[in-house]
C-alpha atoms as a PDB file:
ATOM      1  CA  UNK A   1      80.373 113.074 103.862  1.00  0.00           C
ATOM      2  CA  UNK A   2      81.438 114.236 107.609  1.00  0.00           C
ATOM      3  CA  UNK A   3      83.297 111.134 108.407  1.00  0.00           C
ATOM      4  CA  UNK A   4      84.993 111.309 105.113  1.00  0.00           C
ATOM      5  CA  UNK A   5      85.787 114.819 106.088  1.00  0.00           C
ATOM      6  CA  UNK A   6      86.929 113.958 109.750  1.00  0.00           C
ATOM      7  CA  UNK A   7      88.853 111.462 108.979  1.00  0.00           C
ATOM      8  CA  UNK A   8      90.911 113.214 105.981  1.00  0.00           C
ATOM      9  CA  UNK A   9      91.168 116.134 108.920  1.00  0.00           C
ATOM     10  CA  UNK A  10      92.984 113.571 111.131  1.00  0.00           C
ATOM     11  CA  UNK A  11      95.327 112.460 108.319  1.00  0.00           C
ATOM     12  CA  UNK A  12      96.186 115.916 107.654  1.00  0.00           C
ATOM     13  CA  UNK A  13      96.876 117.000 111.695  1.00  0.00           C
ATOM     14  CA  UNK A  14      99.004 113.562 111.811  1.00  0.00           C
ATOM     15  CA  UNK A  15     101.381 114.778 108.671  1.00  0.00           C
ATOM     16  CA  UNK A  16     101.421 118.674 109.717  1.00  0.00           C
ATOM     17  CA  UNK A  17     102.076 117.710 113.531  1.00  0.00           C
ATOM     18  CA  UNK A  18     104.595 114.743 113.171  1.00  0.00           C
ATOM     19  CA  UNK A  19     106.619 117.485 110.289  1.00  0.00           C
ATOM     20  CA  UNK A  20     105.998 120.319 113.455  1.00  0.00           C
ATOM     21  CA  UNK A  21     107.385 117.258 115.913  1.00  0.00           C
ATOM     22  CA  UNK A  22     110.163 116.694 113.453  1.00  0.00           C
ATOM     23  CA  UNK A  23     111.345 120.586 112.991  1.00  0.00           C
ATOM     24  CA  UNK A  24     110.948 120.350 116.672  1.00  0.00           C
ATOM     25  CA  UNK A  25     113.523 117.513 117.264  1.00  0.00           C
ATOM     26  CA  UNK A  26     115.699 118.724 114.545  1.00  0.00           C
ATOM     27  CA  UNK A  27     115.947 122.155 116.808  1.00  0.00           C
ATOM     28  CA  UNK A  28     116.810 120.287 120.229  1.00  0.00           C
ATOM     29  CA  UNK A  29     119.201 117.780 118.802  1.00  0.00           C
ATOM     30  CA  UNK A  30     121.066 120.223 115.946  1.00  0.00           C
ATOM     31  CA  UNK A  31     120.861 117.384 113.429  1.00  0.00           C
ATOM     32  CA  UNK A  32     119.504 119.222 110.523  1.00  0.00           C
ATOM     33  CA  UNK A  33     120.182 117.278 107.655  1.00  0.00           C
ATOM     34  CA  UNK A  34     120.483 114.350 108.532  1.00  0.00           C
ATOM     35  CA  UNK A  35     122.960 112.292 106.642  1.00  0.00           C
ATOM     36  CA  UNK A  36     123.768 108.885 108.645  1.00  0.00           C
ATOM     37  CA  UNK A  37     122.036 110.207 111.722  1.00  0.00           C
ATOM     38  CA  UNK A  38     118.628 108.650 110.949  1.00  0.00           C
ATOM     39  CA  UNK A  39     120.816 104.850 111.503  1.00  0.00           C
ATOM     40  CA  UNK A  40     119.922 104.709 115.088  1.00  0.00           C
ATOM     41  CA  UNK A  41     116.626 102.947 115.146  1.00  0.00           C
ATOM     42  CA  UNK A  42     115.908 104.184 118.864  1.00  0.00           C
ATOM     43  CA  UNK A  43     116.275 107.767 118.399  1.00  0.00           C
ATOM     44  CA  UNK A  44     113.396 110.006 118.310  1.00  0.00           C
ATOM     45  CA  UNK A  45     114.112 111.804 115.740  1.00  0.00           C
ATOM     46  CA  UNK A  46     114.436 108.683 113.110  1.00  0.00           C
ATOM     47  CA  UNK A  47     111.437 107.505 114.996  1.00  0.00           C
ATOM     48  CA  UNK A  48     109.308 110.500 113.765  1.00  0.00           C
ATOM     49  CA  UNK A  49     111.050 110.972 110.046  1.00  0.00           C
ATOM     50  CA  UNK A  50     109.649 107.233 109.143  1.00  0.00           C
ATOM     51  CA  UNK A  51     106.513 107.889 111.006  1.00  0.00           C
ATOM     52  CA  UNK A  52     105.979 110.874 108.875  1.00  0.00           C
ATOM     53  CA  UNK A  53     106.993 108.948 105.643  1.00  0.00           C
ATOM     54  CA  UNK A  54     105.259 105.697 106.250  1.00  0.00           C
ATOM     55  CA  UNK A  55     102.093 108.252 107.008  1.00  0.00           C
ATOM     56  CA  UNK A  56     102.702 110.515 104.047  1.00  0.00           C
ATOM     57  CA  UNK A  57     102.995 106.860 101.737  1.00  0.00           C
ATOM     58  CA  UNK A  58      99.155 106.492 102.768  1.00  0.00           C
ATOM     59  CA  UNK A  59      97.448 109.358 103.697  1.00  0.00           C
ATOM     60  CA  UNK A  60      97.290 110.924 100.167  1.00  0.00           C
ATOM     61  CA  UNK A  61      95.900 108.167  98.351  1.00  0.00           C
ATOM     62  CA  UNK A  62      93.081 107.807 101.743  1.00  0.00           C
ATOM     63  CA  UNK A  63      91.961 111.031 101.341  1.00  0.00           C
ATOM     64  CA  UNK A  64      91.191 110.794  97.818  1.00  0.00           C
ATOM     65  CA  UNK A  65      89.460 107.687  98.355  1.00  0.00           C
ATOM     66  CA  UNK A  66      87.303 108.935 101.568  1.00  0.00           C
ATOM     67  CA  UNK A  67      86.500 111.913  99.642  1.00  0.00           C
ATOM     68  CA  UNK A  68      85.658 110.167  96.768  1.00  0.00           C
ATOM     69  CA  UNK A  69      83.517 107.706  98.597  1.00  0.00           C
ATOM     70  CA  UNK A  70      81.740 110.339 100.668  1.00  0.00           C
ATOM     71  CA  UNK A  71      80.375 111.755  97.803  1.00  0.00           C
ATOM     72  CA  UNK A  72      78.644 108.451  96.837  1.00  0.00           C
ATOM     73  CA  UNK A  73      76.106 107.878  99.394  1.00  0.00           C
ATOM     74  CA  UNK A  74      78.183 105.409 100.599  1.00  0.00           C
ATOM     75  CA  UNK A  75      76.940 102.648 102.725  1.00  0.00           C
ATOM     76  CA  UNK A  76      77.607 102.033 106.322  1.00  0.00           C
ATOM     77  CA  UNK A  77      80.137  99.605 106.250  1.00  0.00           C
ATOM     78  CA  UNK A  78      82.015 101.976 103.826  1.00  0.00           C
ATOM     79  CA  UNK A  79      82.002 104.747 106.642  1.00  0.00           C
ATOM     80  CA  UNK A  80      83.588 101.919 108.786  1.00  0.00           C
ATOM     81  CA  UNK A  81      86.272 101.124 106.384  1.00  0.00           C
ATOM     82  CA  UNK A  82      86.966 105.235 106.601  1.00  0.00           C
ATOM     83  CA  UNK A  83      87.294 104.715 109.975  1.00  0.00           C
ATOM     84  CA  UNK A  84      88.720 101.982 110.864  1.00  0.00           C
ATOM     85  CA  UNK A  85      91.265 103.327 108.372  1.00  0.00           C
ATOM     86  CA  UNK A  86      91.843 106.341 109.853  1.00  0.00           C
ATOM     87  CA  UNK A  87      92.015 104.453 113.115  1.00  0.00           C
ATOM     88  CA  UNK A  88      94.858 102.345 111.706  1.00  0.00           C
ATOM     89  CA  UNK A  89      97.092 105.639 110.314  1.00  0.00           C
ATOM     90  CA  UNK A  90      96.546 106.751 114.134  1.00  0.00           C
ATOM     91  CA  UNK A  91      98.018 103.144 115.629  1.00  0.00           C
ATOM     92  CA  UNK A  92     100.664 103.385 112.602  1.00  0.00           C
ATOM     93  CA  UNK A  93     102.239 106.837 113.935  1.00  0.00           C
ATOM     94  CA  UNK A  94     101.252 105.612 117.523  1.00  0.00           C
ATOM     95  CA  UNK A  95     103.544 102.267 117.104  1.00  0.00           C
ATOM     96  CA  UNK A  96     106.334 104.615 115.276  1.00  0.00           C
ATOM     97  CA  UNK A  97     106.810 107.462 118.417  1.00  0.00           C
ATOM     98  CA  UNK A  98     106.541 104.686 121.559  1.00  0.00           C
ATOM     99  CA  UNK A  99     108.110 101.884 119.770  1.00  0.00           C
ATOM    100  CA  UNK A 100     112.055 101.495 121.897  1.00  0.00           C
ATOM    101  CA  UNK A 101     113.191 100.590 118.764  1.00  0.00           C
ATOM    102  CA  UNK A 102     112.494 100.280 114.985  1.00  0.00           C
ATOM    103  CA  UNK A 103     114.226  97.234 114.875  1.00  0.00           C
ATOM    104  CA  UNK A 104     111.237  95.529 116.181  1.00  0.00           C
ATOM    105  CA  UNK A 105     107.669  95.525 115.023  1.00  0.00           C
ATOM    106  CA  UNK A 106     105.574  96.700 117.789  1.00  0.00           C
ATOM    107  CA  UNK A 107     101.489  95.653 118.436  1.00  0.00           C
ATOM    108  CA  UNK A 108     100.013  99.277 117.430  1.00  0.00           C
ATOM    109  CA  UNK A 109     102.524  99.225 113.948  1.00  0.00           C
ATOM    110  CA  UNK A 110     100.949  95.340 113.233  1.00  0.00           C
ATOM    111  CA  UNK A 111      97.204  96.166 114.071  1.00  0.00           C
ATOM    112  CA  UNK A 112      97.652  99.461 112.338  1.00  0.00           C
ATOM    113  CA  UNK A 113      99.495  98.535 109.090  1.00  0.00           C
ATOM    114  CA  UNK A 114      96.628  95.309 108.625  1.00  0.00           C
ATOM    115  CA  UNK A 115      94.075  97.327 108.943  1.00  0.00           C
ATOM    116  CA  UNK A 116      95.559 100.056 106.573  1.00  0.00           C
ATOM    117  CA  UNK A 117      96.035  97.160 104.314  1.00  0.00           C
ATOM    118  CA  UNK A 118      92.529  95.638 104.809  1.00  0.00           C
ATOM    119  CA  UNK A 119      90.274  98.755 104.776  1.00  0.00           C
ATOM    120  CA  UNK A 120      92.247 100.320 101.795  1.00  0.00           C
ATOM    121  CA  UNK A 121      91.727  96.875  99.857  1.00  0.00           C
ATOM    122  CA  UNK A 122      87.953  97.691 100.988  1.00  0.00           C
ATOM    123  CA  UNK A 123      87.778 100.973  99.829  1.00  0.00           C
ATOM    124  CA  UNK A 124      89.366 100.487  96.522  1.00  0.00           C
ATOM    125  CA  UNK A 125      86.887  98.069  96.143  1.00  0.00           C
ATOM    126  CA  UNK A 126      84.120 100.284  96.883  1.00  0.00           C
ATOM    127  CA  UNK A 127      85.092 102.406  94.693  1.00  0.00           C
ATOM    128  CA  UNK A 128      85.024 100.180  91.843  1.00  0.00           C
ATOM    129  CA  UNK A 129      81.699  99.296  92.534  1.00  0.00           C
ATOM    130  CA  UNK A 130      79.882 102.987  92.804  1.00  0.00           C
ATOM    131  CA  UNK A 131      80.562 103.049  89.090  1.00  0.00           C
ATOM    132  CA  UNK A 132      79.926  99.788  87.867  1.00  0.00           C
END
């Protein structure tokens, strides 16, 4: 149950400090709501609003699941799956804020978004079988 916990703690600091990041750049560049000014796909600021979505897409649904699964006794590949999930959300947000430009997909945004998709499809599948 403590990696489950860990990683839902990381999850959770990447949404509350990308929306602190976000109020942050909102207060240096004046662009509170932002209308058309999220087009330019080099600006920090868009770069952090679809970090923070893309994250808050997947972190809900990966908490439930690691919290889920850490109740089960789960076995050690499952605690890998939590992490190398959790690992993945990190390269996701990573890719996002050093990226020069969201018109491009960068390494850390590939690696992290396959193994989002690969550990989730994991998980979900653990899941399934604790109860059958």
């Amino acid at each position: 149950m403590q990696v489950a916990v860990i990683c839902v703690s990381v999850l959770a600091l990447l949404v509350f400090l990308l929306g602190l990041l976000i109020s942050m750049l909102r207060g240096k560049t004046g662009i509170i709501y932002h209308g058309g000014s999220l087009d330019d796909p080099t600006s920090p600021l868009t770069k952090a609003v679809r970090a923070l979505s893309n994250t808050a897409e997947f972190a809900p649904i990966l908490a439930v699941m690691f919290l889920y699964l850490g109740t089960t006794d789960p076995a050690g590949w499952v605690c890998w799956a939590i992490i190398i999930a959790t690992v993945s959300r990190v390269l996701m947000v990573v890719g996002f804020l050093v990226a020069g430009t969201l018109d491009k997909i960068s390494p850390f945004k590939a690696v992290g978004a396959m193994g989002t998709y690969f550990s989730g499809i994991a998980l979900a599948v653990a899941m399934i079988q604790s109860v059958i």
